[in-house]
C-alpha atoms as a PDB file:
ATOM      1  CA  UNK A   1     -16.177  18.612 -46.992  1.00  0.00           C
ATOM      2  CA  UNK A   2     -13.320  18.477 -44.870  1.00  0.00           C
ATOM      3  CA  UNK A   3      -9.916  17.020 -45.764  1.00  0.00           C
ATOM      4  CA  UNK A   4     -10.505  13.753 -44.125  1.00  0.00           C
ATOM      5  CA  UNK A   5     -13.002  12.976 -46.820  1.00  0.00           C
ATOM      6  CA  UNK A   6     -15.925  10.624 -46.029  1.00  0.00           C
ATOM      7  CA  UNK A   7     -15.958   6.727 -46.147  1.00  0.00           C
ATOM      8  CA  UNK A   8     -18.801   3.932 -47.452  1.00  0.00           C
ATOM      9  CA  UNK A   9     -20.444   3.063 -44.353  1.00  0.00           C
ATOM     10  CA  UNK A  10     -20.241  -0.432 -43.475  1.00  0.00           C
ATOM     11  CA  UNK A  11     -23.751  -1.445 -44.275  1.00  0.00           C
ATOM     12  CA  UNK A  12     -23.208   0.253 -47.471  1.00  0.00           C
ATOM     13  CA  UNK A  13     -20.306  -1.537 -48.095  1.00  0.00           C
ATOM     14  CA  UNK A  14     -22.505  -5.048 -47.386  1.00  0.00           C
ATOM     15  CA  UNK A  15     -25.332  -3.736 -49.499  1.00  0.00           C
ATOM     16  CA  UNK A  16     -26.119  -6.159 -52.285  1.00  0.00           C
ATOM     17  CA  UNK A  17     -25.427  -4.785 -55.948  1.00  0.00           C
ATOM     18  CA  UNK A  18     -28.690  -3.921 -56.677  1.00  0.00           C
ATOM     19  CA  UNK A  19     -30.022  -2.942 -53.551  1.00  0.00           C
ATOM     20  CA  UNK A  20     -29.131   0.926 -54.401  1.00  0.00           C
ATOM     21  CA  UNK A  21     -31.204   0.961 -57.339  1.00  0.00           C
ATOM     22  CA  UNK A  22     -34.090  -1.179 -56.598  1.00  0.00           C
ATOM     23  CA  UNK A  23     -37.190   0.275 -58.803  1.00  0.00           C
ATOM     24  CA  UNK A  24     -34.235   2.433 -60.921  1.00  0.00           C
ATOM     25  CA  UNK A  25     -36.064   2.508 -64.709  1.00  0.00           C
ATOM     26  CA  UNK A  26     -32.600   3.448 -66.497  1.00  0.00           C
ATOM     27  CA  UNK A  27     -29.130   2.277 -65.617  1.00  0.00           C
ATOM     28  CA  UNK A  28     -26.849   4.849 -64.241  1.00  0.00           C
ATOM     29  CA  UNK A  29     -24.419   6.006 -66.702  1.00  0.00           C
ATOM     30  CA  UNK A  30     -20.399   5.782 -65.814  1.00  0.00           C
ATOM     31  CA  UNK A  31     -17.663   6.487 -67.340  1.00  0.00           C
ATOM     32  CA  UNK A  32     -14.254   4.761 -66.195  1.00  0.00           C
ATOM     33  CA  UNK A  33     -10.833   5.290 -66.813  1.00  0.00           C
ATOM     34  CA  UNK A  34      -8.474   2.554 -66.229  1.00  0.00           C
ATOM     35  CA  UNK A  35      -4.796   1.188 -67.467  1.00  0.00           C
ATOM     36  CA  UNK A  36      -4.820  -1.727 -70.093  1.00  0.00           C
ATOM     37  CA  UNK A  37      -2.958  -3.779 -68.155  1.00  0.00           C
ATOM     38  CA  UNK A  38      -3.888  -6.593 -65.657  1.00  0.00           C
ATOM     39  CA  UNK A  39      -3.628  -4.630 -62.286  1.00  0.00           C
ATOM     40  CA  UNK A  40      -6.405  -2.084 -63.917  1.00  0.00           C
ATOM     41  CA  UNK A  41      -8.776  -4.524 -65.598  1.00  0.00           C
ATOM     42  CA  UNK A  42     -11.667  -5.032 -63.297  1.00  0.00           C
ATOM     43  CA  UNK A  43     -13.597  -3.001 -65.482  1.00  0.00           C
ATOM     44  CA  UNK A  44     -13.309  -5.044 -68.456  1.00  0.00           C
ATOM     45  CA  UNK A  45     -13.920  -8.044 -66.167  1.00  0.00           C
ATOM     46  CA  UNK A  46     -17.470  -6.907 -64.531  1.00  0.00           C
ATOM     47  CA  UNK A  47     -18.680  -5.380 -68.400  1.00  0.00           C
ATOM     48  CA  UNK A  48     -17.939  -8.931 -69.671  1.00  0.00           C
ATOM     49  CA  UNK A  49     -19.789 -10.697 -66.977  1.00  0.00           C
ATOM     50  CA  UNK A  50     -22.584  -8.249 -66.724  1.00  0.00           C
ATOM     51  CA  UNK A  51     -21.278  -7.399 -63.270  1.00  0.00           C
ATOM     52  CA  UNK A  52     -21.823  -3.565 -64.021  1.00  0.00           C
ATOM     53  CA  UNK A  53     -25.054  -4.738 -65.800  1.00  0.00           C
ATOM     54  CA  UNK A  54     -26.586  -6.092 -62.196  1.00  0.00           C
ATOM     55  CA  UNK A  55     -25.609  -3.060 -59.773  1.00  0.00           C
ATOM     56  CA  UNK A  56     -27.907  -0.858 -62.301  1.00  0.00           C
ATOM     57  CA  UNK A  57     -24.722   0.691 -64.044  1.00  0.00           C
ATOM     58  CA  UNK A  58     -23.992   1.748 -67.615  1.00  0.00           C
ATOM     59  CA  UNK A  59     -20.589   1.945 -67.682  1.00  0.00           C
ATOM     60  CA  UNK A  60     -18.304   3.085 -70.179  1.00  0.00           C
ATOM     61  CA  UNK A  61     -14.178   2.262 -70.180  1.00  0.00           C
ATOM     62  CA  UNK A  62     -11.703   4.310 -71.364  1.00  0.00           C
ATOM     63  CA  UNK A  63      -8.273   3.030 -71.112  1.00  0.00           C
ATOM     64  CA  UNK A  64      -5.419   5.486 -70.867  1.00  0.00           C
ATOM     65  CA  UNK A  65      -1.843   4.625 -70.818  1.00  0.00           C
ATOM     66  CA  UNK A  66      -0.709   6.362 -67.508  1.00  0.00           C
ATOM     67  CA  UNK A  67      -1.818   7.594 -64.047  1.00  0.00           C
ATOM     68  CA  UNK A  68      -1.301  10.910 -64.531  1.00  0.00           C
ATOM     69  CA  UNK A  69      -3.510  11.583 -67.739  1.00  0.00           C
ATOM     70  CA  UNK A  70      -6.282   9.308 -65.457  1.00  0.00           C
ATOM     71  CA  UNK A  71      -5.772  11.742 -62.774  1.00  0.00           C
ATOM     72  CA  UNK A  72      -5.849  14.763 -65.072  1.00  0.00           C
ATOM     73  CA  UNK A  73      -9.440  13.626 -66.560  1.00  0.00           C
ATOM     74  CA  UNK A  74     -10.923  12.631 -63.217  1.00  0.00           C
ATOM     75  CA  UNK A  75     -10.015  15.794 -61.859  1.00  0.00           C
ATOM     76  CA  UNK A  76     -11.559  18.069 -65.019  1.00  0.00           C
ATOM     77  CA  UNK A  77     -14.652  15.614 -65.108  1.00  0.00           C
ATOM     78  CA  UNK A  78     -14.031  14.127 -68.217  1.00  0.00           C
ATOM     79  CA  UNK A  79     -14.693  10.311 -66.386  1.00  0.00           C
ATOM     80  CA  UNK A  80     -16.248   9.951 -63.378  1.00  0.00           C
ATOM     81  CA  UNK A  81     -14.040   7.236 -61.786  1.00  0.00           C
ATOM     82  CA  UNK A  82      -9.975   6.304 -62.483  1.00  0.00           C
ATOM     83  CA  UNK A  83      -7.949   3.712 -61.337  1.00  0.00           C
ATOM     84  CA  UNK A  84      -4.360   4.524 -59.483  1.00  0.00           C
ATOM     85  CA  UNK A  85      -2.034   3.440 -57.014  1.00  0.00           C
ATOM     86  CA  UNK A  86      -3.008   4.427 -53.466  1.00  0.00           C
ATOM     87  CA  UNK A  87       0.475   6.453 -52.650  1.00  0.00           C
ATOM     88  CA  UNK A  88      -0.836   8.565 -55.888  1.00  0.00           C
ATOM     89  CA  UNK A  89      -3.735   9.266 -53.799  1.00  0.00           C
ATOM     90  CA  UNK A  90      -1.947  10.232 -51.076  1.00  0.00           C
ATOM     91  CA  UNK A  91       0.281  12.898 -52.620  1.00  0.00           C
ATOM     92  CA  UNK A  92      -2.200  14.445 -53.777  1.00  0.00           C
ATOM     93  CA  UNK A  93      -4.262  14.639 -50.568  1.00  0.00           C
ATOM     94  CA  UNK A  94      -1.102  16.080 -49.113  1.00  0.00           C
ATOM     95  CA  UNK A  95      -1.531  18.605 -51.957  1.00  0.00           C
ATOM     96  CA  UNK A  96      -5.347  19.169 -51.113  1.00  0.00           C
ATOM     97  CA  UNK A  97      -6.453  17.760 -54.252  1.00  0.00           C
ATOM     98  CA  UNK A  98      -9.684  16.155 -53.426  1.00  0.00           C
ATOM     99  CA  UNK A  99      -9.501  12.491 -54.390  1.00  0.00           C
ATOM    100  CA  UNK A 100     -10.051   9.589 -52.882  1.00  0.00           C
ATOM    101  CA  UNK A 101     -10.633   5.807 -52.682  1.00  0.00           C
ATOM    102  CA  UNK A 102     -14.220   4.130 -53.328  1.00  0.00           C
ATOM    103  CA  UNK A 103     -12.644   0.417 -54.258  1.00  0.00           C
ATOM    104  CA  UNK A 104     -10.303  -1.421 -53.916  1.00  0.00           C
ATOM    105  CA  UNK A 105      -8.160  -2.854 -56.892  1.00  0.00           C
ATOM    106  CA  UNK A 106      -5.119  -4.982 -57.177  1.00  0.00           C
ATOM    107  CA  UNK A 107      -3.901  -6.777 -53.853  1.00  0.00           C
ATOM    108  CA  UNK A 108      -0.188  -7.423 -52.763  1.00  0.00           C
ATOM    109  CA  UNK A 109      -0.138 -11.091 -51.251  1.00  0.00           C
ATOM    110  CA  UNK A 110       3.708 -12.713 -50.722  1.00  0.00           C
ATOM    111  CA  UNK A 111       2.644 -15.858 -51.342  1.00  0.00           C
ATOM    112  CA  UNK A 112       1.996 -15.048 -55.059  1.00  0.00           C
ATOM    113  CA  UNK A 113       5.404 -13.453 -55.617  1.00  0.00           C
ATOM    114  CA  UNK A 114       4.264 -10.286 -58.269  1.00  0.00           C
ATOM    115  CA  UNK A 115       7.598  -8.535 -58.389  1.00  0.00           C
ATOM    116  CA  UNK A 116      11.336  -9.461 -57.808  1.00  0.00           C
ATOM    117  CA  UNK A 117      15.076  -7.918 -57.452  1.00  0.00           C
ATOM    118  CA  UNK A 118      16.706  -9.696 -60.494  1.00  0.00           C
ATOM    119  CA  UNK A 119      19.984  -9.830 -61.474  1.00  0.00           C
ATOM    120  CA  UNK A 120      22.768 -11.838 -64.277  1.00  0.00           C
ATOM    121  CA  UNK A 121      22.920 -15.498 -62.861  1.00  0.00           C
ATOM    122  CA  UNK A 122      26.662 -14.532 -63.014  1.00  0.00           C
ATOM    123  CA  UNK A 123      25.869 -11.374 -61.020  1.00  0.00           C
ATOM    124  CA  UNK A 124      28.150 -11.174 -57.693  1.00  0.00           C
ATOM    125  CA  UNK A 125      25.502  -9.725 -55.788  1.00  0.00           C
ATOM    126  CA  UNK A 126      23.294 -11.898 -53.370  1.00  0.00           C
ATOM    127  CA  UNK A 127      22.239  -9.950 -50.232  1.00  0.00           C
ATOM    128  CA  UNK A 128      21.222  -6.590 -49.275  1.00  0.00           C
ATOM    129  CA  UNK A 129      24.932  -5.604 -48.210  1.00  0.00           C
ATOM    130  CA  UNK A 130      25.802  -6.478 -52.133  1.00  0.00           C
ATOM    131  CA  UNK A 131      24.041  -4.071 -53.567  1.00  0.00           C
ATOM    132  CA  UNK A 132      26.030  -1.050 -51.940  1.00  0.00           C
ATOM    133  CA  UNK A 133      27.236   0.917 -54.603  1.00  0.00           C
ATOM    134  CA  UNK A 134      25.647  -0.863 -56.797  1.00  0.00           C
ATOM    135  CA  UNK A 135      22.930   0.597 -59.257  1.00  0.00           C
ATOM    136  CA  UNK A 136      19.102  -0.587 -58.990  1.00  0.00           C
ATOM    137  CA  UNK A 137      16.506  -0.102 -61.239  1.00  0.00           C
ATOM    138  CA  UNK A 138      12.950   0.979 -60.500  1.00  0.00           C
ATOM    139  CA  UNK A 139      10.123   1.472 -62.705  1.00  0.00           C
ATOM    140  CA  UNK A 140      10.180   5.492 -61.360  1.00  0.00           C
ATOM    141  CA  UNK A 141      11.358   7.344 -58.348  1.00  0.00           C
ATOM    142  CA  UNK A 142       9.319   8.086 -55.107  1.00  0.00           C
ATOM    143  CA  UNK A 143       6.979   4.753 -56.416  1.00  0.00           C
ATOM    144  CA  UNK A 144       5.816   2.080 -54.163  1.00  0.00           C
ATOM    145  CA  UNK A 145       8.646  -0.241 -55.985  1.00  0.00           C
ATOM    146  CA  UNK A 146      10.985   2.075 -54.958  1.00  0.00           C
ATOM    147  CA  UNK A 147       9.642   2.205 -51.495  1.00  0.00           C
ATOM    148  CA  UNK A 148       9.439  -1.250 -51.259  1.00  0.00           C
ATOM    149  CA  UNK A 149      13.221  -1.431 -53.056  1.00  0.00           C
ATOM    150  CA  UNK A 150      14.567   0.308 -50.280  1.00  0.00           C
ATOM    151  CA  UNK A 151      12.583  -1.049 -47.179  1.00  0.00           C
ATOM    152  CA  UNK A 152      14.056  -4.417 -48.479  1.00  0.00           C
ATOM    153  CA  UNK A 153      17.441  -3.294 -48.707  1.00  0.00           C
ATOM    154  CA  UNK A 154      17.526  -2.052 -44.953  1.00  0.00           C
ATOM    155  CA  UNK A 155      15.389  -4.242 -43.466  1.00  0.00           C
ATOM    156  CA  UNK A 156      18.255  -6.974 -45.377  1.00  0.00           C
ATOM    157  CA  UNK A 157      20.857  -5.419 -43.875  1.00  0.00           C
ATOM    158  CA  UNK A 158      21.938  -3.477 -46.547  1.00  0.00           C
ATOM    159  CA  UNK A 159      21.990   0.277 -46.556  1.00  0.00           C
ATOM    160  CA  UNK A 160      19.753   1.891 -49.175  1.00  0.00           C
ATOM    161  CA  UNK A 161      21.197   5.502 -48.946  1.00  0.00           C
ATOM    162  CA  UNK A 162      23.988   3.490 -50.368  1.00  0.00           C
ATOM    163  CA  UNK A 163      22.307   2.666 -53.628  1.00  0.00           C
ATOM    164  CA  UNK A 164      22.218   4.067 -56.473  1.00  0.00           C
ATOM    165  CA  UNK A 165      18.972   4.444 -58.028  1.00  0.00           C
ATOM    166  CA  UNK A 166      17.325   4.708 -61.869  1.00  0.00           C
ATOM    167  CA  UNK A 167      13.926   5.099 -63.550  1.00  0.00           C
ATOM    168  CA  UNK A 168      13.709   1.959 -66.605  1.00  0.00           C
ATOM    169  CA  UNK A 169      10.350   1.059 -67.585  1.00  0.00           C
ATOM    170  CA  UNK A 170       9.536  -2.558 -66.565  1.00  0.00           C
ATOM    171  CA  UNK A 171       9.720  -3.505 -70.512  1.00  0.00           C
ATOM    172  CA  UNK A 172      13.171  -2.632 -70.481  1.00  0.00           C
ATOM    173  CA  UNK A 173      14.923  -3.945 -67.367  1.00  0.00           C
ATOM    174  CA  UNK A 174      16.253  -7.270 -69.210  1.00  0.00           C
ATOM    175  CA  UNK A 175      18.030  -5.625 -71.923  1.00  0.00           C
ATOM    176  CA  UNK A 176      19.600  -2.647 -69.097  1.00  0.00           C
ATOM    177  CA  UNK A 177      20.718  -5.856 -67.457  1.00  0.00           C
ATOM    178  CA  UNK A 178      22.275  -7.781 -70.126  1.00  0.00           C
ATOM    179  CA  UNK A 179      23.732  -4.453 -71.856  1.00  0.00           C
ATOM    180  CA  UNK A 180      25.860  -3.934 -68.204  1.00  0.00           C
ATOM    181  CA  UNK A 181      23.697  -0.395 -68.207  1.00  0.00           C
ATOM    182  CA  UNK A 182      22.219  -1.147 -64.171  1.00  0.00           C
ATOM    183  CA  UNK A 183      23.763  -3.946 -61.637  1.00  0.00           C
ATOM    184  CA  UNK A 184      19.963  -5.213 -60.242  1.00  0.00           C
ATOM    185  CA  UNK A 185      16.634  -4.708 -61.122  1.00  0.00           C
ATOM    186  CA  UNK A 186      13.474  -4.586 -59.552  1.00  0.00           C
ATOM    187  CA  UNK A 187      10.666  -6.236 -62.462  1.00  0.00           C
ATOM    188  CA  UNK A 188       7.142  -6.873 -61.710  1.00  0.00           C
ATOM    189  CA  UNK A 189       4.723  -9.457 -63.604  1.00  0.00           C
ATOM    190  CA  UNK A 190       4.362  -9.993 -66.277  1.00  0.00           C
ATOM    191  CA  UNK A 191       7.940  -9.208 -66.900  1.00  0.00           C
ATOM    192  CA  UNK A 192       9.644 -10.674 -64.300  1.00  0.00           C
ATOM    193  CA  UNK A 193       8.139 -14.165 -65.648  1.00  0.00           C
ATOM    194  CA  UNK A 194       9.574 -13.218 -69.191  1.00  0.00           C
ATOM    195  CA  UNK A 195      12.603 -12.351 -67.781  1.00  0.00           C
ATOM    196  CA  UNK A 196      13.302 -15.784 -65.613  1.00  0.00           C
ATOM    197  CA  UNK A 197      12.620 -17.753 -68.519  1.00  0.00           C
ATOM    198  CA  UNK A 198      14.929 -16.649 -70.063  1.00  0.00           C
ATOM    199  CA  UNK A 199      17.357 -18.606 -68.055  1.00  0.00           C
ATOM    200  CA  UNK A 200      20.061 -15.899 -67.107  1.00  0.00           C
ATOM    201  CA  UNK A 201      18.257 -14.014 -64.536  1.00  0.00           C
ATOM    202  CA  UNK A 202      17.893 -15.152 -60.781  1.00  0.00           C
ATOM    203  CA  UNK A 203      16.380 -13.577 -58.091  1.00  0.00           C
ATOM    204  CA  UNK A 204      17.635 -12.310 -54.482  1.00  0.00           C
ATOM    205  CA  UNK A 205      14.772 -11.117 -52.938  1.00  0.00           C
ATOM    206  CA  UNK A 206      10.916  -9.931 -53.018  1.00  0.00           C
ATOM    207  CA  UNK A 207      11.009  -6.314 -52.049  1.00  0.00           C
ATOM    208  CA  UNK A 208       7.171  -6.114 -51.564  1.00  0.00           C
ATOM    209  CA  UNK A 209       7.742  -8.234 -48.309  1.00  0.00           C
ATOM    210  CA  UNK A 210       9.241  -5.631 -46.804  1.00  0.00           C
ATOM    211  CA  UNK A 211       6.259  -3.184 -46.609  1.00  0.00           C
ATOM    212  CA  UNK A 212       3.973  -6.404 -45.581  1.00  0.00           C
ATOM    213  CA  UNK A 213       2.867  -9.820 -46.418  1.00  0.00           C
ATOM    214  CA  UNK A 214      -0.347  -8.197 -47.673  1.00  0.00           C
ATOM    215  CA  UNK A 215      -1.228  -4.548 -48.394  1.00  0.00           C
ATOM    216  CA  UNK A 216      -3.359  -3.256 -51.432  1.00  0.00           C
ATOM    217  CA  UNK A 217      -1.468  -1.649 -54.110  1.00  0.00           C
ATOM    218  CA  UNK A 218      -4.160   0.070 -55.877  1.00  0.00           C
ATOM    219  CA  UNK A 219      -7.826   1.065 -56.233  1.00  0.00           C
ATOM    220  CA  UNK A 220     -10.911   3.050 -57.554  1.00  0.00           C
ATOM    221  CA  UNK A 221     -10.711   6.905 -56.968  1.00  0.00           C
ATOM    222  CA  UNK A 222     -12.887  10.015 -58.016  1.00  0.00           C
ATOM    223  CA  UNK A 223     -13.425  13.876 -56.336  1.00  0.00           C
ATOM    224  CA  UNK A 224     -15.327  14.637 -53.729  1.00  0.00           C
ATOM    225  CA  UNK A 225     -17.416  16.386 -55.514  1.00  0.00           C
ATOM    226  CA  UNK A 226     -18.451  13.588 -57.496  1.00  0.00           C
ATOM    227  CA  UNK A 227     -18.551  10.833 -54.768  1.00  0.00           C
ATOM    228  CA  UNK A 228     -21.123  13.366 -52.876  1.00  0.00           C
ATOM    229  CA  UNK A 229     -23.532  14.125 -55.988  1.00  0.00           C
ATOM    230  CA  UNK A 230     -23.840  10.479 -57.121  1.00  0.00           C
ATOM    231  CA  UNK A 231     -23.550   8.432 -53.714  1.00  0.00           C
ATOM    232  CA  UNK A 232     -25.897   5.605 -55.687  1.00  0.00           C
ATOM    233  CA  UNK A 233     -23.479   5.248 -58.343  1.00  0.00           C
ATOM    234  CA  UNK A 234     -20.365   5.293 -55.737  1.00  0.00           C
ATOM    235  CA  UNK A 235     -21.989   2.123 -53.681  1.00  0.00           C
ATOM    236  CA  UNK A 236     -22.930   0.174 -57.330  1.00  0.00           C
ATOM    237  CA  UNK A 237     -19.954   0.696 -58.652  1.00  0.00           C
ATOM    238  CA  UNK A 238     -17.937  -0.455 -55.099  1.00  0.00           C
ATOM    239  CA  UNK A 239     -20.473  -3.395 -55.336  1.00  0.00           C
ATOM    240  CA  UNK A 240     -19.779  -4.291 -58.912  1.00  0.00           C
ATOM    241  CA  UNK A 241     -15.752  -4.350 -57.740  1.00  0.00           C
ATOM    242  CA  UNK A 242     -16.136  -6.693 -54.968  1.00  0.00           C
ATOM    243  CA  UNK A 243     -17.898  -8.875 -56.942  1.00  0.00           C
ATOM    244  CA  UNK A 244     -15.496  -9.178 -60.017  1.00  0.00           C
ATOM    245  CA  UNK A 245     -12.654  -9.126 -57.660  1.00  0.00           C
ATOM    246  CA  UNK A 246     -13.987 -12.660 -55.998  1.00  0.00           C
ATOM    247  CA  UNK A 247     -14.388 -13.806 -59.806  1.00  0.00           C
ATOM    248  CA  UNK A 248     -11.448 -13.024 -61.232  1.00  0.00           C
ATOM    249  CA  UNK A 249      -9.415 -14.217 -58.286  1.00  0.00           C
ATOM    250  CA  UNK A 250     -11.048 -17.533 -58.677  1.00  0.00           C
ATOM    251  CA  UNK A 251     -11.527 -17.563 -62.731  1.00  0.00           C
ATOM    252  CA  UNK A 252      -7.344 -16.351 -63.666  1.00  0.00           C
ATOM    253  CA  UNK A 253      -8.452 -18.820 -67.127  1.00  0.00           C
ATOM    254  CA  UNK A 254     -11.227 -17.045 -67.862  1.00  0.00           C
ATOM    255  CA  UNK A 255     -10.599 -13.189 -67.041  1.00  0.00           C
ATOM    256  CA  UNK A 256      -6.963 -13.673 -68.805  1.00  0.00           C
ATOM    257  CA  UNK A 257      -9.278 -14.374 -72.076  1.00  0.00           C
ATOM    258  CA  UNK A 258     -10.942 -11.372 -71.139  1.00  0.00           C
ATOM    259  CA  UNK A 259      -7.561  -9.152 -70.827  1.00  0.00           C
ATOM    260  CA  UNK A 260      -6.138 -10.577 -73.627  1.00  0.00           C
ATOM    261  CA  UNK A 261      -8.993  -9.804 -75.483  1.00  0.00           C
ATOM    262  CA  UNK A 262      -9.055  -5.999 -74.649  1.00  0.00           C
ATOM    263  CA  UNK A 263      -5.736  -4.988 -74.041  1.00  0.00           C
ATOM    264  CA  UNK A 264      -3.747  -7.211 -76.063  1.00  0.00           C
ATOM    265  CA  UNK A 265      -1.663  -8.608 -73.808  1.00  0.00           C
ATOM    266  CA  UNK A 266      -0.514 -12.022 -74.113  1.00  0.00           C
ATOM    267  CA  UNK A 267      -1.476 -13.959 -71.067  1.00  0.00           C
ATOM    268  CA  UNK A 268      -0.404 -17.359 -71.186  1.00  0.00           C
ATOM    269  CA  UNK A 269      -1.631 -20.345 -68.314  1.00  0.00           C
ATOM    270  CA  UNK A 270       1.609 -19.896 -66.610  1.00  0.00           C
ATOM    271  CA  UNK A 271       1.416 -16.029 -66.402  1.00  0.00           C
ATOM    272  CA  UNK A 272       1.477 -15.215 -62.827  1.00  0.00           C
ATOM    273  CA  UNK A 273      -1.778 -13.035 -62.094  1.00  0.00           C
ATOM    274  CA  UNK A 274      -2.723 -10.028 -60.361  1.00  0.00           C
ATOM    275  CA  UNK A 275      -5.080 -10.909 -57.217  1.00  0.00           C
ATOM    276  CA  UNK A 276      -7.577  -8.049 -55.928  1.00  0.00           C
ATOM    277  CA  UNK A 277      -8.981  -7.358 -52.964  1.00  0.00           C
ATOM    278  CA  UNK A 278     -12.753  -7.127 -52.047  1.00  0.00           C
ATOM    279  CA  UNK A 279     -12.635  -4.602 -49.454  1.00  0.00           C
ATOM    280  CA  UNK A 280     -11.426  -0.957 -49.030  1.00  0.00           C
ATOM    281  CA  UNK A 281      -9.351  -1.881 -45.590  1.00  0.00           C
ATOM    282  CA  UNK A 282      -7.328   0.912 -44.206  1.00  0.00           C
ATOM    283  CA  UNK A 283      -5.424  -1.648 -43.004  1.00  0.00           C
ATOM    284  CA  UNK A 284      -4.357  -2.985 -46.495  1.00  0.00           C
ATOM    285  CA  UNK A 285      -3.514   0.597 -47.110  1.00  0.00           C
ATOM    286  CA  UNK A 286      -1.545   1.550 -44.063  1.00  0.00           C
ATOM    287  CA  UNK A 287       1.788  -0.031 -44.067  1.00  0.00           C
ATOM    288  CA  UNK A 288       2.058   1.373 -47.863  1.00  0.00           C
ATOM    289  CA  UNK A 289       1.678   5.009 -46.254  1.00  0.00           C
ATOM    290  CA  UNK A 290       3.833   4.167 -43.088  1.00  0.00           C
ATOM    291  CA  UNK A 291       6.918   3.216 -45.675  1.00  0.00           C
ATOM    292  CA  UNK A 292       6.265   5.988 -48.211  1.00  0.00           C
ATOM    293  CA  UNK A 293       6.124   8.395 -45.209  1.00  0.00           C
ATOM    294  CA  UNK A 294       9.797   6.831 -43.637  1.00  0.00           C
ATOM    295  CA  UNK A 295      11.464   6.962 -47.088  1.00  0.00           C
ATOM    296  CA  UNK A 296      10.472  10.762 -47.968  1.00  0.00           C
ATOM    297  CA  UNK A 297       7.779  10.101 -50.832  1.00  0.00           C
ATOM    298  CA  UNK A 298       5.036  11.509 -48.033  1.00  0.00           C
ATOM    299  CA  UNK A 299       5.774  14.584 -46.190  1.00  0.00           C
ATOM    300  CA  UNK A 300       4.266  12.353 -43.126  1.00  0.00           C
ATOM    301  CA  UNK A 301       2.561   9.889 -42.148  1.00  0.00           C
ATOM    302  CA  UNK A 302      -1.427   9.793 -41.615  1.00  0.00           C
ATOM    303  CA  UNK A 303      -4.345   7.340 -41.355  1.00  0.00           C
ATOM    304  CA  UNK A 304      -5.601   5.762 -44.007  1.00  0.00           C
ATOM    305  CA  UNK A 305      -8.878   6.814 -43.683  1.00  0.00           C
ATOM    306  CA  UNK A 306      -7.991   9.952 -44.936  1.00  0.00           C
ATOM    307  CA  UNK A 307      -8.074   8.762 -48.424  1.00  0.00           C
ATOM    308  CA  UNK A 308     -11.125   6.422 -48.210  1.00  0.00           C
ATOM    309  CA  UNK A 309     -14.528   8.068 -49.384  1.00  0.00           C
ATOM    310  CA  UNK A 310     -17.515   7.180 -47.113  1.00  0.00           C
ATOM    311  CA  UNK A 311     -20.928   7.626 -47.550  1.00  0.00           C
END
């Protein structure tokens, strides 16, 4: 296989969910690795629905607290399938490692604000231009928050070379902001809900905007290797993501019982959810890779293709 992968075909991508395994005896064993939070329960979703059930999977869900130990067991074939961001799937076919995408996950949309620059209602700063000199906090360097942290800042008219930047996990940006430690901070749900109600936060801006109104923030990934030996298993399990993504967008009662239930997360009726997409678009992907390429986190720029497994 060459390095620009291979991508679902679009009438595999139409397929219905059990089309792939029409007169299939057994159900396909899976195994999944995903993040126990919102933005990486699909899985959880389609198992309680029977969504894996219908595309003629057998899926089993392991949840592991970071990207990189998913990446480190896709890679040595412990699962099969991980969730990630899609700029982690970039680096690392920049570095040759063979991932790539075979669903999507968790969609950006600005009308369903997911993530905010916060700071002390007291807080002097109010534009772009403010935060010169000033130190932001991002949930880690060379992320898409910190991409989207500084695209905001310039395209604000503000100068992010001028920033200064820190890593703070998400948890902990309300107390760095009330202890004086960092001067803004960029929170995503469902902390930055937490954090507004507590009444001595505001916002000055949504720095997701600034890579694009909509762009997909994560997705589904596995090797090569995998994708080409079990091409069956690749389209049911693309299927089976679709379909829970158009559920859980429309049933955000019903799938937070489901995520409360398996991660332990507290999701209460006014938590503002994650929406997912229900296609693998390049173009949701793109703009991520055009502003992770500008702001040094890619070595350069290249389609989005290149990251998409087709079959």
């Amino acid at each position: 296989m060459n390095r620009r992968g291979f991508v679902i075909s679009a009438t595999a991508a139409t397929a219905g969910m059990r089309a792939p395994f029409a007169g299939a005896q057994q159900p396909t064993g899976v195994r999944v690795a995903t993040t126990p939070i919102d933005a990486g329960a699909q899985p959880f979703f389609a198992q309680s629905m029977g969504f894996f059930r219908s595309a003629g999977l057998d899926v089993t869900i392991a949840t592991i607290s970071n990207g990189s130990a998913i990446a480190a067991a896709v890679a040595s074939g412990a699962v099969d399938i991980g969730q990630s961001n899609v700029v982690s799937i970039a680096t690392a076919h920049e570095r040759g490692i063979p991932f790539g995408l075979i669903a999507a996950g968790n969609l950006v949309v600005s009308r369903v604000h997911q993530a905010a620059f916060i700071v002390p209602v007291a807080s002097p700063i109010h534009t772009a231009k403010d935060l010169t000199g000033k130190t932001l906090a991002v949930n880690g360097l060379g992320t898409i928050p910190h991409v989207g942290a500084r695209a905001w800042i310039d395209q604000n008219g503000g100068d992010s070379n001028a920033v200064k930047y820190t890593e703070i996990p998400f948890t902990a940006m309300a107390v760095a902001l009330d202890a004086g430690r960092i001067d803004c901070a960029f929170v995503s749900e469902p902390q930055l809900d937490d954090a507004l109600a507590l009444k001595h936060f505001r916002t000055i801006g949504y720095p997701y905007d600034a890579i694009a109104h909509e762009f997909l923030l994560g997705g589904w990934f596995t090797t090569a290797a995998w994708a080409k030996a079990n091409p069956e298993a690749v389209r049911a399990y693309a299927a089976a993501m679709r379909t829970t993504s158009r559920w859980a967008n429309a049933n955000q009662g019903a799938s937070g019982k489901i995520l409360q239930t398996e991660s332990g997360i507290a999701v209460s009726p006014t938590t503002t959810r994650v929406l997912f997409s229900d296609k693998l678009d390049p173009t949701q992907i793109q703009p991520v890779l055009d502003a992770s390429a500008r702001y040094g986190v890619l070595t350069k720029d290249f389609p989005a293709a290149e990251i998409i497994f087709t079959l």
